[in-house]
N, C-alpha and C. Protein backbone atom coordinates (compact mmCIF):
# COMPACT_ATOMS: atom_id res chain seq x y z
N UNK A 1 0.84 -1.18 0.00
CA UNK A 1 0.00 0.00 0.00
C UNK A 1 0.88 1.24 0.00
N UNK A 2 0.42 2.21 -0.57
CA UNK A 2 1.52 3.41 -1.02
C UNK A 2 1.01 4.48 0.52
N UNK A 3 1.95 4.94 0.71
CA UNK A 3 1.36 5.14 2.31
C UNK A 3 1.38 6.84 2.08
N UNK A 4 2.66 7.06 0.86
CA UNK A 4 2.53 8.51 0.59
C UNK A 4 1.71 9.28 -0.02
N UNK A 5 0.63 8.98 -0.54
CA UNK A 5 -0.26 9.40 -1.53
C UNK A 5 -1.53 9.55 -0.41
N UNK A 6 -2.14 10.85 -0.41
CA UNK A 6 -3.31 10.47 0.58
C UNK A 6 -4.81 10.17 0.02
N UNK A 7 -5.31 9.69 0.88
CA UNK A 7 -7.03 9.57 -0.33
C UNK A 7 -7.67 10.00 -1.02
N UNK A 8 -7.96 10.09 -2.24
CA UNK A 8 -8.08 11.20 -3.12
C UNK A 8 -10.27 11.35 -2.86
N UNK A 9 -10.36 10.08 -2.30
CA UNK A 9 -11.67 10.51 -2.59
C UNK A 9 -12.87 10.54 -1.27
N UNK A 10 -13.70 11.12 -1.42
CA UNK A 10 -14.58 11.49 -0.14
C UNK A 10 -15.97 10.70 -0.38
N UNK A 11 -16.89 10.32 0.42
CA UNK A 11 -17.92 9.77 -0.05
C UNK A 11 -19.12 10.33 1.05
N UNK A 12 -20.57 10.72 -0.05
CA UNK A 12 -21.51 11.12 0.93
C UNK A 12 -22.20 9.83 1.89
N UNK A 13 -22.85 10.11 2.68
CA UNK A 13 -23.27 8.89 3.76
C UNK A 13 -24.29 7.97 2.81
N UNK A 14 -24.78 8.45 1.52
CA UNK A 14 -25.71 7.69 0.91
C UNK A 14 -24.52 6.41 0.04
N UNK A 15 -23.60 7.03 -0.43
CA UNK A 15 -22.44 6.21 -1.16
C UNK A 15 -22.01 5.24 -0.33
N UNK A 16 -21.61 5.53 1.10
CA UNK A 16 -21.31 4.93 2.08
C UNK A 16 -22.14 3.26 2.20
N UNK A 17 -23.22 4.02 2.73
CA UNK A 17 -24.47 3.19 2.74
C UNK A 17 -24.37 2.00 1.71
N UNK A 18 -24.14 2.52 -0.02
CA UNK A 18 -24.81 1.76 -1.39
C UNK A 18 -23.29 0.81 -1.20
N UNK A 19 -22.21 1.13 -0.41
CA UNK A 19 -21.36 0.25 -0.87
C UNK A 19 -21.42 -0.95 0.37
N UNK A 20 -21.92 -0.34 1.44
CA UNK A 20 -21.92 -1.70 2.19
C UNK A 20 -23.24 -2.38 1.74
N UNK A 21 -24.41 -1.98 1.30
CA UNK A 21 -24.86 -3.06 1.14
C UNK A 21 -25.05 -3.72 -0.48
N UNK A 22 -23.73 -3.69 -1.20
CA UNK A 22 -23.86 -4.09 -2.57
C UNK A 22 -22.71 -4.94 -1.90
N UNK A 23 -21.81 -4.69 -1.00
CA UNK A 23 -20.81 -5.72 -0.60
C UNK A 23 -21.82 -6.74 0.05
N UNK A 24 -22.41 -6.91 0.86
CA UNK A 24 -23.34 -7.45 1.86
C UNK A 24 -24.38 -8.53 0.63
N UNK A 25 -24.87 -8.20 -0.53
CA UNK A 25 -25.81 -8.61 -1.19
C UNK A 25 -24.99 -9.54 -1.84
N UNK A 26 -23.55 -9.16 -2.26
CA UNK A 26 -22.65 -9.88 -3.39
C UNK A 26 -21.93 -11.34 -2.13
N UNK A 27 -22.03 -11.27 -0.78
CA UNK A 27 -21.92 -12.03 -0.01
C UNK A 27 -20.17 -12.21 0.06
N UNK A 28 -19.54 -11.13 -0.29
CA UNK A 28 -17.99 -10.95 0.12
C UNK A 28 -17.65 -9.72 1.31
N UNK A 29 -18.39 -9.71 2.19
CA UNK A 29 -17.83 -8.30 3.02
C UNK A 29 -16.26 -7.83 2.91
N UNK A 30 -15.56 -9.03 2.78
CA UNK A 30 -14.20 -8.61 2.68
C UNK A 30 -13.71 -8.53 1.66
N UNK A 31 -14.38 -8.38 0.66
CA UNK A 31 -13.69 -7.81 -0.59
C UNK A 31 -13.28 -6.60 -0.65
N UNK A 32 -12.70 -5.88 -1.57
CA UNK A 32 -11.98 -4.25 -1.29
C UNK A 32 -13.44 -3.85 -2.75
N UNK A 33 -13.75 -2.34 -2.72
CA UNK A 33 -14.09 -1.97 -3.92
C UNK A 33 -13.33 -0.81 -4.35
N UNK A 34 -12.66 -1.21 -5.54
CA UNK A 34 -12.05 -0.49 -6.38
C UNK A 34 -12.69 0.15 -7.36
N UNK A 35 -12.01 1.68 -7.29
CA UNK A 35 -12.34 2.94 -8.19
C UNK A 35 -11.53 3.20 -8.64
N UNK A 36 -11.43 4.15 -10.02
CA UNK A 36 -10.39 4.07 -10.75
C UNK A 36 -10.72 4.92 -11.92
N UNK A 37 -9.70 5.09 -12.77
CA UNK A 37 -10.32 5.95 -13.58
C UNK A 37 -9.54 5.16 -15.03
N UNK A 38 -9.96 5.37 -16.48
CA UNK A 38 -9.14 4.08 -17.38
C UNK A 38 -9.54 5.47 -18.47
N UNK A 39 -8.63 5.44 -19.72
CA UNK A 39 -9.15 5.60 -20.99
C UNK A 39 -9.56 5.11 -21.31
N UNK A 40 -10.59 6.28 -22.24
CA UNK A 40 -11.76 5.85 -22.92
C UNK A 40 -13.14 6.61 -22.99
N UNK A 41 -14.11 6.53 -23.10
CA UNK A 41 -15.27 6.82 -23.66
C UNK A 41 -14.91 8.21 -24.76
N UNK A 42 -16.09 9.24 -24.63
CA UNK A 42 -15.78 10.14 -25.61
C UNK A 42 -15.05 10.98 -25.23
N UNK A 43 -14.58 11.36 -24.27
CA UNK A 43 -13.90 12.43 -24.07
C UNK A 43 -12.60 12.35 -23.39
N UNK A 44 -12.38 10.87 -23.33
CA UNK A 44 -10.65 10.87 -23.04
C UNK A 44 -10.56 9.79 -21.97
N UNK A 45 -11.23 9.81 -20.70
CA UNK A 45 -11.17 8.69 -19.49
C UNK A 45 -12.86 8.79 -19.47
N UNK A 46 -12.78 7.76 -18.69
CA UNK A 46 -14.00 7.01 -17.86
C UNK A 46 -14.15 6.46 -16.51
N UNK A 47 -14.65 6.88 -15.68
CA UNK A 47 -14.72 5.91 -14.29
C UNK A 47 -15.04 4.90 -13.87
N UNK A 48 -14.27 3.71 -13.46
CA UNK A 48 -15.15 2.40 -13.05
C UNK A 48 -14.92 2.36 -11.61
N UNK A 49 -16.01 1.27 -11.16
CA UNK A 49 -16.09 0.59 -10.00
C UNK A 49 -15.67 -0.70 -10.58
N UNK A 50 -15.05 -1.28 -9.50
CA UNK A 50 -15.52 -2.89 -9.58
C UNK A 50 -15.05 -3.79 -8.18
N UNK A 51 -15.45 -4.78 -7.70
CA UNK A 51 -15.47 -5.49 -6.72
C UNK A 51 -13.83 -6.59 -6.91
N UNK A 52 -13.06 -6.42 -6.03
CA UNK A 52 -11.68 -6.74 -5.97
C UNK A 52 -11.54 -7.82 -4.99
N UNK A 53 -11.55 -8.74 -5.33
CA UNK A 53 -11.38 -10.03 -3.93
C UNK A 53 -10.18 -10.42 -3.15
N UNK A 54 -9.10 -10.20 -4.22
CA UNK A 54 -7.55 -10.62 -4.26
C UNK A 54 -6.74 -9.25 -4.62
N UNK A 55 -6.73 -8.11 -3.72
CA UNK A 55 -6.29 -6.86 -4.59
C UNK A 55 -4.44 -6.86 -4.92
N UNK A 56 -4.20 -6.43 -5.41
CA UNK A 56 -2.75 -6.14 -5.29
C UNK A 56 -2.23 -4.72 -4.83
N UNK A 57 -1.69 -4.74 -3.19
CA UNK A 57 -2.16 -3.29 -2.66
C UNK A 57 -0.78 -2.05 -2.58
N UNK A 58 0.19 -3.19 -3.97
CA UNK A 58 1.47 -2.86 -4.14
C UNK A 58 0.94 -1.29 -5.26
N UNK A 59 0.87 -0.46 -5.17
CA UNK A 59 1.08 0.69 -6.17
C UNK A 59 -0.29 1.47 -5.80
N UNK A 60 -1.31 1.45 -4.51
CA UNK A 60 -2.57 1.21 -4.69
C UNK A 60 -2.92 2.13 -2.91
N UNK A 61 -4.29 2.86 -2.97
CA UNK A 61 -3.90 3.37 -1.85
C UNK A 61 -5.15 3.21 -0.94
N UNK A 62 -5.78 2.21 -0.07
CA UNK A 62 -6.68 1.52 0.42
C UNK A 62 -7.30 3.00 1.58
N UNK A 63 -8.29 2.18 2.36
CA UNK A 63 -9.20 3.16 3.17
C UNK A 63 -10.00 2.08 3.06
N UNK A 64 -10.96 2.44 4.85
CA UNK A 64 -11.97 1.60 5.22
C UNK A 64 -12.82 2.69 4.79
N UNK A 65 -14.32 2.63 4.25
CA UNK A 65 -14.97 3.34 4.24
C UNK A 65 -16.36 3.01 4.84
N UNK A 66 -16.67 3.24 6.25
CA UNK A 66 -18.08 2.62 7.02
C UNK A 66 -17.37 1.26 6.97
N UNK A 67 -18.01 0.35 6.55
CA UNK A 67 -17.90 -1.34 6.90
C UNK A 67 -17.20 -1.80 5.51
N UNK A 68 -16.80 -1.31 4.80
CA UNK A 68 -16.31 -1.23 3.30
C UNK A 68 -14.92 -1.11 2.76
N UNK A 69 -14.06 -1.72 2.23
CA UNK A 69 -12.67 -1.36 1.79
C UNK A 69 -12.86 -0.66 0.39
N UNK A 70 -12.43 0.43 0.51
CA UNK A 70 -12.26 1.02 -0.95
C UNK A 70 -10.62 0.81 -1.64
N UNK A 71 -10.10 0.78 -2.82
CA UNK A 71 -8.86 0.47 -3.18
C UNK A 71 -8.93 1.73 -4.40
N UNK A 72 -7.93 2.41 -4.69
CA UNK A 72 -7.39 3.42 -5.68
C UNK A 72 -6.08 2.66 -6.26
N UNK A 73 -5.95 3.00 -7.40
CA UNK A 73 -4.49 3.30 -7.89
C UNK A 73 -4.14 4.43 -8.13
N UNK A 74 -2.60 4.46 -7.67
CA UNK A 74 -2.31 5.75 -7.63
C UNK A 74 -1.80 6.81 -8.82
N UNK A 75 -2.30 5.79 -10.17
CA UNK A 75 -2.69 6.29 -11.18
C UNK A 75 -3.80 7.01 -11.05
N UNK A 76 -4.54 6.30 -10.73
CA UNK A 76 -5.87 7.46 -10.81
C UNK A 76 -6.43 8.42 -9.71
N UNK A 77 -5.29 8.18 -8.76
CA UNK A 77 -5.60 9.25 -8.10
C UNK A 77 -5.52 10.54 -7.90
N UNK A 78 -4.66 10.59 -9.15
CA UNK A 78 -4.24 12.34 -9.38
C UNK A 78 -5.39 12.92 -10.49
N UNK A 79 -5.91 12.09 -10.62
CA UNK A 79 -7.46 12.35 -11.70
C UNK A 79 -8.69 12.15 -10.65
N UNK A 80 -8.21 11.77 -9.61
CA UNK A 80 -9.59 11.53 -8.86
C UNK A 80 -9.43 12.60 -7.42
N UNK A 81 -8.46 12.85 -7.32
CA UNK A 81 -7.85 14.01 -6.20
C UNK A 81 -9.10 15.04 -5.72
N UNK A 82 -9.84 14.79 -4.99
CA UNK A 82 -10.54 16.16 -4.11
C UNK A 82 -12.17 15.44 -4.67
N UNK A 83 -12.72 14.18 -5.59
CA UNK A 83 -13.32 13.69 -5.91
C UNK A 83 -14.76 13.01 -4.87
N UNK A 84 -15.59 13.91 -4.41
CA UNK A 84 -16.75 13.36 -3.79
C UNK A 84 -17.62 12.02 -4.60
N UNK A 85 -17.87 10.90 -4.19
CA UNK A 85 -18.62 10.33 -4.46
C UNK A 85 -19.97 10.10 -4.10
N UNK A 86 -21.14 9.92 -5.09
CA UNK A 86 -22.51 10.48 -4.16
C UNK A 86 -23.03 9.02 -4.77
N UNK A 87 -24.38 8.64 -4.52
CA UNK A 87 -25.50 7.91 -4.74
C UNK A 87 -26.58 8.28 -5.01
N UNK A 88 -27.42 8.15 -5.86
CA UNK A 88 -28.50 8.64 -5.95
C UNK A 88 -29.21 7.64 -6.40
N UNK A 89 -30.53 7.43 -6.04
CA UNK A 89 -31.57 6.42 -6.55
C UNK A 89 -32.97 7.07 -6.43
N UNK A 90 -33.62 6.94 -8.08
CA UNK A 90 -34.63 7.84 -8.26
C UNK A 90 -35.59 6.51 -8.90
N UNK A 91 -36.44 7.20 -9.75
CA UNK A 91 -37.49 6.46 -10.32
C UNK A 91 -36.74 5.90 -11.71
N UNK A 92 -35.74 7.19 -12.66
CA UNK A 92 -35.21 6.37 -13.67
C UNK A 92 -33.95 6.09 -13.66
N UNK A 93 -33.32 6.61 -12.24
CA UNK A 93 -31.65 5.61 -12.03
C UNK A 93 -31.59 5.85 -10.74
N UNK A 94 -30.36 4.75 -10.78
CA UNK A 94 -29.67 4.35 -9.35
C UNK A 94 -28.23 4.24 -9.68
N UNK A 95 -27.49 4.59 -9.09
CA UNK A 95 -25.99 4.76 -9.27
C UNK A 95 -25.39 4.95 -8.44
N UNK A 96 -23.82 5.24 -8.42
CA UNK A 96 -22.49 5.94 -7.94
C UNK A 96 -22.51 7.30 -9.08
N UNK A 97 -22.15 8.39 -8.53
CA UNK A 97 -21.86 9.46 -9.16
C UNK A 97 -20.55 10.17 -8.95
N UNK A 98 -20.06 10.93 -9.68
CA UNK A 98 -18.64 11.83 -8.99
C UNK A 98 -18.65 13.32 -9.37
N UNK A 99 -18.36 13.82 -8.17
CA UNK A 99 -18.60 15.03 -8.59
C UNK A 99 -16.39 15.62 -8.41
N UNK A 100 -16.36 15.64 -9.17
CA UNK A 100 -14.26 15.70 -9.57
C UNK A 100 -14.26 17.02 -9.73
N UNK A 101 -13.78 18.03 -9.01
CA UNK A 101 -12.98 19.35 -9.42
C UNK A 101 -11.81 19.10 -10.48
N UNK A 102 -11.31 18.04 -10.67
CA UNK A 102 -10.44 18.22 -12.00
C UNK A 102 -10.65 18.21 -13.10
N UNK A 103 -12.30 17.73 -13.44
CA UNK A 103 -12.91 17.86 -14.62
C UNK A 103 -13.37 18.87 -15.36
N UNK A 104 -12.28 19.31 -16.93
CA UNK A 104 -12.53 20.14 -17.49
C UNK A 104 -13.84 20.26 -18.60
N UNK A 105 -14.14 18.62 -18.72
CA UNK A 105 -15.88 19.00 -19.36
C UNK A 105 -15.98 17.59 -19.11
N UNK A 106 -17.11 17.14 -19.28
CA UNK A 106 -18.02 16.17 -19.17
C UNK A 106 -18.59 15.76 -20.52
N UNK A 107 -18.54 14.51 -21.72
CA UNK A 107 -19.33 14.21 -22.18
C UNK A 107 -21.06 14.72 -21.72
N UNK A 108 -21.93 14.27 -23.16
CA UNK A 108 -23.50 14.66 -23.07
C UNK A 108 -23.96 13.45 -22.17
N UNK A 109 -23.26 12.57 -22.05
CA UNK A 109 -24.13 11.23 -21.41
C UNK A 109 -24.03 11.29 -20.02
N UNK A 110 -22.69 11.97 -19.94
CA UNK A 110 -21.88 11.66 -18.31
C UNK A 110 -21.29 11.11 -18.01
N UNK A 111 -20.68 9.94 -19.10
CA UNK A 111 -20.08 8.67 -18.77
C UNK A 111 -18.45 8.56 -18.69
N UNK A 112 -17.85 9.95 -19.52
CA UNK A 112 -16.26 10.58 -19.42
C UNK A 112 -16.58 11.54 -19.24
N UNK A 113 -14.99 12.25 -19.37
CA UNK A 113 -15.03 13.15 -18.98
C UNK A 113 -13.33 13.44 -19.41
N UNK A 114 -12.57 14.82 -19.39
CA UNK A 114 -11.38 15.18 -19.81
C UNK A 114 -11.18 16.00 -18.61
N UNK A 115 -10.01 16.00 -18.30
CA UNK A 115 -9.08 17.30 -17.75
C UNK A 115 -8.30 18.28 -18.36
């Protein structure tokens, strides 16, 4: 675990919430969930989640979050730096959202984004 890099990302109590119980439903509490950021979509990167069982925590910068392990690379943490994560669940979605001060525009969909 990279001990020098500090957490780039913050999460509201609803995000909190959606990740312990999507860990809880998937029946791994001790899995880590990893965020991250990859090239690609239209405008240069894209954000994923995904559920990490076996992480490799060599280059990578962990945090408990509520009952939850979150995992970064510290690739993407200089793209994800000051990065709130929210939840929202309505009538026509349910998600993870990010709201990133390093983002210089946003695709029409929402799905990238550029610096």
């Amino acid at each position: 675990m990279d001990e020098t890099h500090s957490f780039p990302l913050e999460f509201t109590q609803e995000a909190r919430e959606a990740l312990e119980r999507k860990l809880h439903g998937r029946g791994t509490p001790n899995a880590y969930v990893r965020f991250g950021v990859k090239g690609g979509g239209c405008t240069g990167f894209r954000y994923f989640i995904e559920f990490d069982d076996e992480p490799t925590l060599e280059k990578s910068i962990s945090r408990s979050v509520g009952m939850a392990k979150v995992i970064v690379d510290v690739k993407s943490a200089t793209l994800l730096s000051g990065t709130i994560v929210t939840y929202t669940k309505s009538f026509m979605y349910e998600g993870f959202g990010f709201e990133n001060p390093n983002e210089a525009s946003r695709c029409s969909c929402g799905k990238s984004f550029t610096v």
